[in-house]
Protein backbone atom coordinates (compact mmCIF):
# COMPACT_ATOMS: atom_id res chain seq x y z
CA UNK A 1 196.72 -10.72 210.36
CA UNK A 2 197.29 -13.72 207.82
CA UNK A 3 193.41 -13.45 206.96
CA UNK A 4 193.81 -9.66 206.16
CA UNK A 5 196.52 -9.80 204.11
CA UNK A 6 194.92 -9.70 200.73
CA UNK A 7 192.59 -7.03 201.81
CA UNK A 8 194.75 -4.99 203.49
CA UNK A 9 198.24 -5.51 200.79
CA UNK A 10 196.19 -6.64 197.60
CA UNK A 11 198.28 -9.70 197.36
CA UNK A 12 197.50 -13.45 199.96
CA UNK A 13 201.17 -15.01 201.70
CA UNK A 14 201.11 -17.06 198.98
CA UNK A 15 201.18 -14.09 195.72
CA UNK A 16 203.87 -12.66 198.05
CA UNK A 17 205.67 -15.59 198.32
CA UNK A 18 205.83 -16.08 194.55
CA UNK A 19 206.85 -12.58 194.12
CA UNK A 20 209.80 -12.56 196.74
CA UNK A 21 210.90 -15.87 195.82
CA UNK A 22 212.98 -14.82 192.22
CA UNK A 23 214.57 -11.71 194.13
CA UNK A 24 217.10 -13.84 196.54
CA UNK A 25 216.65 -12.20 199.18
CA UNK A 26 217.26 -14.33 202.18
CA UNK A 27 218.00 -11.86 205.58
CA UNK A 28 215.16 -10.86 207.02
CA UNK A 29 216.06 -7.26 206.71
CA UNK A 30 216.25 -7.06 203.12
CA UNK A 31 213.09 -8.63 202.87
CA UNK A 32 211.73 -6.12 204.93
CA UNK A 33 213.47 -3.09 203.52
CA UNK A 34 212.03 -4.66 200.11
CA UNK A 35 208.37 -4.50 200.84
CA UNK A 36 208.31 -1.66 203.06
CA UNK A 37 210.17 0.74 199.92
CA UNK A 38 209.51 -1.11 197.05
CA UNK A 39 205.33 -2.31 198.12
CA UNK A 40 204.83 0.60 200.22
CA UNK A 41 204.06 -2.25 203.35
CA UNK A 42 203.84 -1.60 207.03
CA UNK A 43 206.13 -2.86 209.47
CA UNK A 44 203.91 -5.18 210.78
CA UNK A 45 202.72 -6.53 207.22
CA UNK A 46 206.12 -6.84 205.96
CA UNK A 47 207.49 -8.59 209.11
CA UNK A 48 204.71 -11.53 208.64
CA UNK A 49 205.71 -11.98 204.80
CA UNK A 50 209.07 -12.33 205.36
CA UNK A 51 208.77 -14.88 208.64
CA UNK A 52 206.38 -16.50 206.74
CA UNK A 53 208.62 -16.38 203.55
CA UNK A 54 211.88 -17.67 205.44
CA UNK A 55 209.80 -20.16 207.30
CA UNK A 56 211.37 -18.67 210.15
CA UNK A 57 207.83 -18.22 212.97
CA UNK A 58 206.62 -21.04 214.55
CA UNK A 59 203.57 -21.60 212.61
CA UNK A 60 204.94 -22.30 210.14
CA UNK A 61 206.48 -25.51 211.59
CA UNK A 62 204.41 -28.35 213.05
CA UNK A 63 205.14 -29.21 216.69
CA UNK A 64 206.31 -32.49 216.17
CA UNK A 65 209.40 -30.34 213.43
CA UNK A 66 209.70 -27.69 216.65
CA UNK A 67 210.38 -30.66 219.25
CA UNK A 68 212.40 -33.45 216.50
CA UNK A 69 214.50 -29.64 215.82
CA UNK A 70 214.62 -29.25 220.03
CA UNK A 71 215.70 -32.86 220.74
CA UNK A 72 217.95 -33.42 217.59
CA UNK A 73 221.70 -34.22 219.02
CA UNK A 74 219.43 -34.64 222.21
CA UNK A 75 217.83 -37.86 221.89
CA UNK A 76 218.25 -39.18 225.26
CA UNK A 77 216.13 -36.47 227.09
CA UNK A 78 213.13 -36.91 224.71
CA UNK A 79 211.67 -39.39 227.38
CA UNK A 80 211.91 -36.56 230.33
CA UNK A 81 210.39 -33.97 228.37
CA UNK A 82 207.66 -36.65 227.49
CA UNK A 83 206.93 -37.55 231.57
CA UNK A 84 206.97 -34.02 232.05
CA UNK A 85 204.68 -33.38 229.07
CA UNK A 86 202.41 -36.05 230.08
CA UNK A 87 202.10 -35.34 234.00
CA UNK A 88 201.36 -31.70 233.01
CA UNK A 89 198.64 -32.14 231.21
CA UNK A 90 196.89 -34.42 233.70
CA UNK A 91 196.60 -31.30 235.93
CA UNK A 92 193.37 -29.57 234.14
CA UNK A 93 191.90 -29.42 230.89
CA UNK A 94 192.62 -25.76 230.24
CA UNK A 95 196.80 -25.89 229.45
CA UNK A 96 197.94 -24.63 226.15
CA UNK A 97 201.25 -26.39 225.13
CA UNK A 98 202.91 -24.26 222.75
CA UNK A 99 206.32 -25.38 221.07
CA UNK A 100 208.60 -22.92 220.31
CA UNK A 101 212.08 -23.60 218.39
CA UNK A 102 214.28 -23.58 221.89
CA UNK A 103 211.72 -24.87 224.50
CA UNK A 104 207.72 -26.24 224.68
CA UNK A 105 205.56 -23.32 226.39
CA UNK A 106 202.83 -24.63 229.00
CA UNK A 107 200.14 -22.01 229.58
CA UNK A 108 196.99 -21.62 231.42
CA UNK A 109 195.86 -17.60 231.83
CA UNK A 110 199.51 -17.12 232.00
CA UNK A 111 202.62 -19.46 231.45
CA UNK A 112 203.33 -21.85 234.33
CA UNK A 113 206.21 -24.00 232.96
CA UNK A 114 208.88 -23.80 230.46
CA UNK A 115 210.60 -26.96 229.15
CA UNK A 116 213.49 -26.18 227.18
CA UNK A 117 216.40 -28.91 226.41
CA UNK A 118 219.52 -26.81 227.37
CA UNK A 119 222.28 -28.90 227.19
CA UNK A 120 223.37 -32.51 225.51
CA UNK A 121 222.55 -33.72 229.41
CA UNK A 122 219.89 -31.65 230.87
CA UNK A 123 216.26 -30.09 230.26
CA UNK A 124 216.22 -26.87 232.43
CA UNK A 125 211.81 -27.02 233.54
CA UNK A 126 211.24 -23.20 234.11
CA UNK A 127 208.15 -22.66 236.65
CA UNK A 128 206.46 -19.01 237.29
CA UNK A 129 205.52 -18.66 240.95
CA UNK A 130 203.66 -15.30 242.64
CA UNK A 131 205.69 -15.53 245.95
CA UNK A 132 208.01 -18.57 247.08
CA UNK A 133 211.55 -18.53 248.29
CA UNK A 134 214.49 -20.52 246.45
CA UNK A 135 216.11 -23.11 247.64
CA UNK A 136 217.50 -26.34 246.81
CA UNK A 137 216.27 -28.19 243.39
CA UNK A 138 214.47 -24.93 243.62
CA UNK A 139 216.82 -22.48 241.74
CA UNK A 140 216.41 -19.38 240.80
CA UNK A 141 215.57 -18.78 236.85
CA UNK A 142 218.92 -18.69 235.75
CA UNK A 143 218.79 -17.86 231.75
CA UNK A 144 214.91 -17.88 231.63
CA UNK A 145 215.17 -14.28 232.82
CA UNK A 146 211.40 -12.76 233.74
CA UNK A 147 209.66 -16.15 232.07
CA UNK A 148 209.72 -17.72 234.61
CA UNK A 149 210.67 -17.11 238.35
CA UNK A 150 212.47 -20.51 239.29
CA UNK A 151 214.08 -23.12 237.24
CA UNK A 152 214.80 -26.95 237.70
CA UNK A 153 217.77 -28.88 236.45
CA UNK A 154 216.72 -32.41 235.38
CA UNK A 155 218.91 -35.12 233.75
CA UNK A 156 217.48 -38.14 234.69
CA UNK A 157 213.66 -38.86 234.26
CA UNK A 158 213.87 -40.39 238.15
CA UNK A 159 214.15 -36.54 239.23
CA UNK A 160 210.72 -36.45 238.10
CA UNK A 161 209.07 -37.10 241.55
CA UNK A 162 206.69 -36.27 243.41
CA UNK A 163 208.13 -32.82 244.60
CA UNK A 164 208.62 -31.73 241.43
CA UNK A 165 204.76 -33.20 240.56
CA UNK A 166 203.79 -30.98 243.65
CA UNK A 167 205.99 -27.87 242.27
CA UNK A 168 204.13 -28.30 238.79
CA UNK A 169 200.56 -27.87 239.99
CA UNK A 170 201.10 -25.05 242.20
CA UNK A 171 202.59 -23.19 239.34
CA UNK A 172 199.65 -24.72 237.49
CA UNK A 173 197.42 -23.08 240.17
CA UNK A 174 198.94 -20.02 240.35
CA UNK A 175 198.41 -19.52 236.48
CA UNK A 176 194.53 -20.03 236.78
């Protein structure tokens, strides 16, 4: 959509950028309301100038910003979501890791695992099974809602066994 924007508005992120940057508009909103009445700009359009504007979509971060922003006031889990990083991507060559603001995405055809830092003390791994029970460390998703179908409390890097290893690739499996 970024590539099209000059052919499709007349103007590239960055003429837009330059142009909404004197106005001082800062909600999203406004900016929207803005280019949609005043530039005669789609929904869709408008919405990508003004995340892009604001800074406010992922892309326009780097991952290392997205996980430093994650892990800031957070420090001592850094090293979990690092094992976890690291023992995921040994299980095939196809996984997309995709860092969000709030948590670190793991995909294959579909996401598998979820790694989001939810407290001072604990990273909450979400996993997306077809069909197995709860039950134990196996919880149910708790506040990942439909991303994922069971969750996993972890506040020590030692609760990274071999279970948990053996938890990851099915998920991993599942996904493919």
């Amino acid at each position: 959509m970024e590539q099209n924007l000059k052919e499709k508005t007349g103007k590239d992120l960055q003429e837009w950028k330059a142009l909404l940057a004197p106005k001082g508009l800062a909600r999203h909103g406004e900016i929207l309301a803005y280019l949609k009445t005043e530039h005669g700009l789609t929904h869709g359009y408008a919405n990508l100038i003004s995340l892009k504007f604001r800074e406010a979509d992922a892309a326009s971060h780097s991952d290392e910003d997205l996980l430093a922003g994650q892990y800031q006031g957070k420090e001592d889990l850094r090293a979990i979501y690092q094992k976890l990083h690291d023992a995921i991507l040994t299980l095939g060559n196809d996984i997309e890791v995709a860092p969000k603001k709030a948590a670190v995405s793991f995909r294959r055809k579909r996401q598998f695992a979820l790694v989001q830092p939810s407290t001072r003390s604990r990273i909450d791994l979400g996993l997306k099974f077809n069909n197995r029970p709860h039950g134990g460390r196996l919880e149910t998703s708790g506040p990942f809602g439909s991303m994922c179908t069971h969750r996993v409390q972890l506040t020590d890097i030692s609760q990274i066994d071999d279970q948990l290893l053996d938890w990851l690739n099915a998920a991993y499996q599942e996904a493919g």
